[in-house]
C-alpha atoms as a PDB file:
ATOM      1  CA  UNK A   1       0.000   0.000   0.000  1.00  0.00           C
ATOM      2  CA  UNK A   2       1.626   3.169  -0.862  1.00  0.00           C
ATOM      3  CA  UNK A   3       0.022   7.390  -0.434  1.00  0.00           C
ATOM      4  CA  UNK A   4       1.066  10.290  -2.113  1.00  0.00           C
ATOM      5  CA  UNK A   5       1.121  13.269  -0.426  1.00  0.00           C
ATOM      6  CA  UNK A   6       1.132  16.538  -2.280  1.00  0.00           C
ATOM      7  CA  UNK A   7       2.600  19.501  -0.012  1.00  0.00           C
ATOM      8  CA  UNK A   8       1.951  23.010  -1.603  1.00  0.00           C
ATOM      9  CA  UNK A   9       2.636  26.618  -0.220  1.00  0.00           C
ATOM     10  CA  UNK A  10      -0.285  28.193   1.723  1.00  0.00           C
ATOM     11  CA  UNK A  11      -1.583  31.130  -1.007  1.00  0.00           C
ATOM     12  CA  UNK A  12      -0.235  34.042   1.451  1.00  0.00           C
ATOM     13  CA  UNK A  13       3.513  32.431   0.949  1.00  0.00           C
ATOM     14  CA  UNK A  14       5.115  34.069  -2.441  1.00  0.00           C
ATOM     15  CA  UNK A  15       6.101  31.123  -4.449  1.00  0.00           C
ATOM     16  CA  UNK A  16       9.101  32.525  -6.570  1.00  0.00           C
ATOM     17  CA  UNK A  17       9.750  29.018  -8.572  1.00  0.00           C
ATOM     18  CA  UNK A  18       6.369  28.992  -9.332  1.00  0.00           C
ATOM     19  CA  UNK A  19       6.878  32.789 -10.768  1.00  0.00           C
ATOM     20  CA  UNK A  20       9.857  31.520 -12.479  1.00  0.00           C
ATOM     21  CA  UNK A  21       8.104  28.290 -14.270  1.00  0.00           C
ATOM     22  CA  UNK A  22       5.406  30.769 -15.045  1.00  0.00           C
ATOM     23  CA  UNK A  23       7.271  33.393 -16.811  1.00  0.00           C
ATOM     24  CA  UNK A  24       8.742  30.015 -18.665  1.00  0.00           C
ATOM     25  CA  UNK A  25       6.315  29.243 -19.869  1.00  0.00           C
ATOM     26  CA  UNK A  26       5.088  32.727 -21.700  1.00  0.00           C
ATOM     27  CA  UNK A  27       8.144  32.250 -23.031  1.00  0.00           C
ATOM     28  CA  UNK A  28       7.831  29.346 -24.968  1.00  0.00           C
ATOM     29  CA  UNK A  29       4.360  31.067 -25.965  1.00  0.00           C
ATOM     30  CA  UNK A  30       1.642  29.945 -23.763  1.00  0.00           C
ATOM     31  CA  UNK A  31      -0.193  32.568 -22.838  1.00  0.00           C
ATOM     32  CA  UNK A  32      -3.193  30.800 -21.351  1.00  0.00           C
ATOM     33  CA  UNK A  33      -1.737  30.449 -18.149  1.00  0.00           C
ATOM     34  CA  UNK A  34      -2.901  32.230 -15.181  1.00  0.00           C
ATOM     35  CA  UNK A  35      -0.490  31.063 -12.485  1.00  0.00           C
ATOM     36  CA  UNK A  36       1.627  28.651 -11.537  1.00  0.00           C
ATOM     37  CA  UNK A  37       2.180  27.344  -8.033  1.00  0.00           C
ATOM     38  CA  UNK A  38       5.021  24.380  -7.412  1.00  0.00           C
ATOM     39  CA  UNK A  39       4.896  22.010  -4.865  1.00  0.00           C
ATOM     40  CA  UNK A  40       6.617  18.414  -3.584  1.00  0.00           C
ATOM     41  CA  UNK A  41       5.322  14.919  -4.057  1.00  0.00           C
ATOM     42  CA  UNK A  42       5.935  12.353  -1.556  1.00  0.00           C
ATOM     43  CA  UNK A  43       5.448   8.821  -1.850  1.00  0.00           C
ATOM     44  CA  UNK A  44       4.909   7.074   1.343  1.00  0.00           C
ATOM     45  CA  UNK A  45       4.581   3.197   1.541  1.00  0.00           C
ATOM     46  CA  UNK A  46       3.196   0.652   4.411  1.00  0.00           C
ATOM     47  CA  UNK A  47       4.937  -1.661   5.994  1.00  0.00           C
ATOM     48  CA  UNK A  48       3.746  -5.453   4.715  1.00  0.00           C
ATOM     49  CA  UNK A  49       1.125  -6.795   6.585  1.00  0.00           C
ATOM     50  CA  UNK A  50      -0.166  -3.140   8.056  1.00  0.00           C
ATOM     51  CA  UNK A  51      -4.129  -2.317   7.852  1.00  0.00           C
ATOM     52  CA  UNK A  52      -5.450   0.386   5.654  1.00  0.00           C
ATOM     53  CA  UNK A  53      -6.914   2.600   8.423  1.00  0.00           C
ATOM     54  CA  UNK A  54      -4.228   2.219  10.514  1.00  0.00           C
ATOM     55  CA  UNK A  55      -1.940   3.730   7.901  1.00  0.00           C
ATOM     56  CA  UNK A  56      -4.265   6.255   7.074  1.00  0.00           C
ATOM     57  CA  UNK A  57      -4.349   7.479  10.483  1.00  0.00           C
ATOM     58  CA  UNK A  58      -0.576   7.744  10.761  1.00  0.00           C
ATOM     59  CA  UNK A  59      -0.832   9.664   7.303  1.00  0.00           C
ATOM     60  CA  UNK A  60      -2.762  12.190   9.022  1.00  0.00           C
ATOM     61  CA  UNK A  61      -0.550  12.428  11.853  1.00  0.00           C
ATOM     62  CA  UNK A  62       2.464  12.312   9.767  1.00  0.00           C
ATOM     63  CA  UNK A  63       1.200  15.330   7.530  1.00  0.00           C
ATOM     64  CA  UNK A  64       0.143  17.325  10.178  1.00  0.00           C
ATOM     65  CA  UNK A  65       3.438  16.757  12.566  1.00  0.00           C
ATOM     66  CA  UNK A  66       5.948  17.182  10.397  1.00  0.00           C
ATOM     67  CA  UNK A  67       4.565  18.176   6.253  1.00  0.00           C
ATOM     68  CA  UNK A  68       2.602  20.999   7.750  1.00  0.00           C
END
């Protein structure tokens, strides 16, 4: 069993790479872009043998201890 946990900047945080990939990107000529914002992906996986709501609580605990 594996999760994937997206962590983002909260809106009021300026997100300068996301400014960057954004002006990129007009560069190369899209111009339908409003914003960009960029973010991290973590893939988290179970130990064998562990039940699904068991990991999903320590998910929630995990992402609100230390992601947040």
């Amino acid at each position: 069993m594996k999760a994937v946990v997206y962590v983002t900047l909260k809106k009021s945080v300026l997100d300068p790479q996301g400014k960057t990939i954004h002006s990129a990107l007009g560069s190369l000529g899209f111009r339908n872009v409003g914003g960009v914002r960029c973010g991290k992906t973590i893939e988290i996986a179970a130990k064998a043998g562990v039940e699904a709501a068991a990991f999903e609580r320590d998910l929630k605990n995990m992402c609100e201890k230390l992601l947040a």
